[in-house]
N, C-alpha and C. Protein backbone atom coordinates (compact mmCIF):
# COMPACT_ATOMS: atom_id res chain seq x y z
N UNK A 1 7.14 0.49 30.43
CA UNK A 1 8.17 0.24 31.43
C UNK A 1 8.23 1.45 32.36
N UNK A 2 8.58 1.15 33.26
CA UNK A 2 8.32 1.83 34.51
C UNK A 2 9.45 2.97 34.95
N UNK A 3 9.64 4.21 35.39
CA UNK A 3 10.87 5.27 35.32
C UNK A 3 11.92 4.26 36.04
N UNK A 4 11.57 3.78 37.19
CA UNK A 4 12.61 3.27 37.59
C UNK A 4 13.02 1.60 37.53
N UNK A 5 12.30 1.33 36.66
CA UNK A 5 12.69 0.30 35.99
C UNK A 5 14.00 0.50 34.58
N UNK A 6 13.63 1.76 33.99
CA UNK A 6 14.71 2.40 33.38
C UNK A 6 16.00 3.04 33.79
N UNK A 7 15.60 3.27 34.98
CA UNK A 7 17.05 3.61 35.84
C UNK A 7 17.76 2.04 35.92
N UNK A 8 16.85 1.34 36.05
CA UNK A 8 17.99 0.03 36.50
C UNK A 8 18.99 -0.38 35.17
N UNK A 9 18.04 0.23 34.28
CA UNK A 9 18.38 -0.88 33.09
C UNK A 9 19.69 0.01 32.32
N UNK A 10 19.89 1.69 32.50
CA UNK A 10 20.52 2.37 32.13
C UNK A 10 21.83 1.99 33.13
N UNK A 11 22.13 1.90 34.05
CA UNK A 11 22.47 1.67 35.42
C UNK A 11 23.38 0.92 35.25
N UNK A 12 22.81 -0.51 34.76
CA UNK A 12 23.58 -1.86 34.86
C UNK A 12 23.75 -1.86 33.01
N UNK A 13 23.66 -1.15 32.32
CA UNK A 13 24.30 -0.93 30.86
C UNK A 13 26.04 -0.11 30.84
N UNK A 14 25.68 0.48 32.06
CA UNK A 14 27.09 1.18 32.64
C UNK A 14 27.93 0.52 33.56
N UNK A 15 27.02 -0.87 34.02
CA UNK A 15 27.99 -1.49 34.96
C UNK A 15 28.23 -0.64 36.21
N UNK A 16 27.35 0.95 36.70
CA UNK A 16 27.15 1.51 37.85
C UNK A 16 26.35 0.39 38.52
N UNK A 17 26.75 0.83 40.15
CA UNK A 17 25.99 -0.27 41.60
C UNK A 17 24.97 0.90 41.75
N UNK A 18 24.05 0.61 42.93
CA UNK A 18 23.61 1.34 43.21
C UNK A 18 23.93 2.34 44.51
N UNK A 19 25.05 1.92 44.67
CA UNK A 19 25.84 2.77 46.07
C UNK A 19 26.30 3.75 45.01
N UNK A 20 26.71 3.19 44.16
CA UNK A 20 27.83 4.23 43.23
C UNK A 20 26.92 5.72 42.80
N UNK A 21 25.55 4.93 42.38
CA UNK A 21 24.84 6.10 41.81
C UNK A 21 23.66 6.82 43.21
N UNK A 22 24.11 5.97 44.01
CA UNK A 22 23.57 6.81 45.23
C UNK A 22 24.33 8.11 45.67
N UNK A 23 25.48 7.35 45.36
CA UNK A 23 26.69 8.49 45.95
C UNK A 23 26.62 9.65 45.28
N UNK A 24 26.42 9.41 44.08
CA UNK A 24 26.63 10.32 42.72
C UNK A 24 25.63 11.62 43.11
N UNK A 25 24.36 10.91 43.47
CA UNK A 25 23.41 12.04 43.25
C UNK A 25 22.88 12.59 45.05
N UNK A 26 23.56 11.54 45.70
CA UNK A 26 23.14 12.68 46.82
C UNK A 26 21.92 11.61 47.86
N UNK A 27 21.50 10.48 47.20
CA UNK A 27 20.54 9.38 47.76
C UNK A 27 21.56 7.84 48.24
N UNK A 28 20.75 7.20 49.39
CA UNK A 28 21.24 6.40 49.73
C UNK A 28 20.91 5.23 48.69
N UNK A 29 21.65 3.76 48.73
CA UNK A 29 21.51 3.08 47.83
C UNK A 29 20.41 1.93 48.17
N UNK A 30 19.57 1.97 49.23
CA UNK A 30 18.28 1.57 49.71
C UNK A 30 17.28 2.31 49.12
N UNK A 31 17.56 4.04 49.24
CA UNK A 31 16.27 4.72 48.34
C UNK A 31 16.70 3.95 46.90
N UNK A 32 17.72 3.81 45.81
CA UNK A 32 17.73 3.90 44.46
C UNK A 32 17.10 2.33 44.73
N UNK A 33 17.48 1.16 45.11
CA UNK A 33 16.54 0.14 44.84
C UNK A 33 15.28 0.31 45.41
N UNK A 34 14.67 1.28 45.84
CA UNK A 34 13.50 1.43 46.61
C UNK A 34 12.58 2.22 45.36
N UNK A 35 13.54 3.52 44.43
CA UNK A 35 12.94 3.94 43.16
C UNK A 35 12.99 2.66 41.84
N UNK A 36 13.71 1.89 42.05
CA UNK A 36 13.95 0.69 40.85
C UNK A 36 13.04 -0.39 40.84
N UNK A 37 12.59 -0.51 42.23
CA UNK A 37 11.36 -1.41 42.31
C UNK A 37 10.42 -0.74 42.03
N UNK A 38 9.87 0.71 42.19
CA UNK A 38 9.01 1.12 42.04
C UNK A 38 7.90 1.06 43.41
N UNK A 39 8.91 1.01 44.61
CA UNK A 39 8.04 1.80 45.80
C UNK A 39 8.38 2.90 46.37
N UNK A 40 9.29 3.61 45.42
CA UNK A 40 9.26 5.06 45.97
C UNK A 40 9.02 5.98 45.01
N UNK A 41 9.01 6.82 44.88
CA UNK A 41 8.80 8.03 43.74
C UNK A 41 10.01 8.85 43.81
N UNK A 42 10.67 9.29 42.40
CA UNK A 42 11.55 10.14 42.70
C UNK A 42 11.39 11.76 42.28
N UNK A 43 11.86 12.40 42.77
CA UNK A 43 11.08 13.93 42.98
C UNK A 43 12.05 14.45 41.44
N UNK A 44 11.50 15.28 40.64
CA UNK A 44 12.38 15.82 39.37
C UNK A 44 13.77 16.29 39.35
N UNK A 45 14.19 16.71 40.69
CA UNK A 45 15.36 17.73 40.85
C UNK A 45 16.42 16.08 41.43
N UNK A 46 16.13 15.08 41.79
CA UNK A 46 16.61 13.62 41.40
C UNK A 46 16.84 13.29 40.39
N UNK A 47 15.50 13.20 40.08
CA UNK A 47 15.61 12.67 38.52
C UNK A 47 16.65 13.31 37.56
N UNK A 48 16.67 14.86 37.36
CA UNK A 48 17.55 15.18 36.55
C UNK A 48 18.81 15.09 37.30
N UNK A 49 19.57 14.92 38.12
CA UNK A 49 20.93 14.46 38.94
C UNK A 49 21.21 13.00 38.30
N UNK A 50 19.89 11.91 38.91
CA UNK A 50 20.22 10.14 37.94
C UNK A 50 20.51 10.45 36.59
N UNK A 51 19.90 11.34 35.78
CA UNK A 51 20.03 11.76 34.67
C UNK A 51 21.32 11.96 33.89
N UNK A 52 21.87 12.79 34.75
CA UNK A 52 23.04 13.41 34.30
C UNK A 52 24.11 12.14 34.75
N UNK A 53 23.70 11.67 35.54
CA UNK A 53 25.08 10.72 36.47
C UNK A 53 25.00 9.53 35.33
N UNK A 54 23.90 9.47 34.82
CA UNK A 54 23.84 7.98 34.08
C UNK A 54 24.04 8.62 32.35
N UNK A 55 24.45 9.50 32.32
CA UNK A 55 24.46 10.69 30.81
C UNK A 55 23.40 10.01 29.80
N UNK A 56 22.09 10.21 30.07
CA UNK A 56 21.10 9.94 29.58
C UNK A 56 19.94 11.25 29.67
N UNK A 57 19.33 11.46 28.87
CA UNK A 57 17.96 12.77 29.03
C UNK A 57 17.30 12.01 29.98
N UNK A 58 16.04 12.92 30.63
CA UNK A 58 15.13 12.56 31.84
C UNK A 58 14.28 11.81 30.63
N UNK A 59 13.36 12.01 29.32
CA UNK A 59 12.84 11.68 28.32
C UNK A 59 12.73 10.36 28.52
N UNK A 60 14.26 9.82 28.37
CA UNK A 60 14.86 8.74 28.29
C UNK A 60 14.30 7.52 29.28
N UNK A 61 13.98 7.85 30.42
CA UNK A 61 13.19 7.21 31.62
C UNK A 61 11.73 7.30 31.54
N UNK A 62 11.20 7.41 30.42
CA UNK A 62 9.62 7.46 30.15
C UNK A 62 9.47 6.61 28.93
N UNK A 63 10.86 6.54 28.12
CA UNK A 63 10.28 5.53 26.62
C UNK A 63 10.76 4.06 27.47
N UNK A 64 9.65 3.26 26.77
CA UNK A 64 9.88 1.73 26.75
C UNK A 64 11.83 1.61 26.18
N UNK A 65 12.59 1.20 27.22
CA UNK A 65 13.92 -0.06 26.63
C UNK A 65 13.48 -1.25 26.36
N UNK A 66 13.90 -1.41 25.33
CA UNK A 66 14.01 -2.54 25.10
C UNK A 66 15.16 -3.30 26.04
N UNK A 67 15.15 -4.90 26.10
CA UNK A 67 16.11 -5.32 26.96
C UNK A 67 16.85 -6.28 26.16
C-alpha cells in the first residue's frame, strides 16, 4: 500500500477532511488529495507534520493497513 494511500486511510479513521489536515500542516487540500492519489510526492519535513497531525509514526505510512 502506497504512503499516501495510508494517509487517506489514517485520515478518514479520524473522520479528518482533507482541508482540515491541509490546514493542520501548512498544504492546501488539492495537494493532500494530490499525495492520496499518489500524483504527488510528499517531501519528509510534510510527512512528519501529516504525522504528527494524524498522531501516528512516519513508519506507520510504509506498513501495509489493513482495511
Amino acid at each position: 500500500m502506497a504512503v499516501g494511500e495510508n494517509i487517506k486511510k489514517f485520515r478518514n479513521e479520524i473522520g479528518m477532511t482533507q482541508l482540515e489536515l491541509g490546514n493542520r500542516v501548512g498544504l492546501s487540500d488539492r495537494t493532500i488529495s494530490a499525495i492520496e492519489l499518489g500524483t504527488r510526492e510528499i517531501n519528509g519535513k510534510a510527512l512528519k507534520l501529516v504525522a504528527d497531525a494524524l498522531s501516528v509514526k512516519i513508519d506507520d505510512f510504509f506498513n501495509e493497513v489493513k482495511i
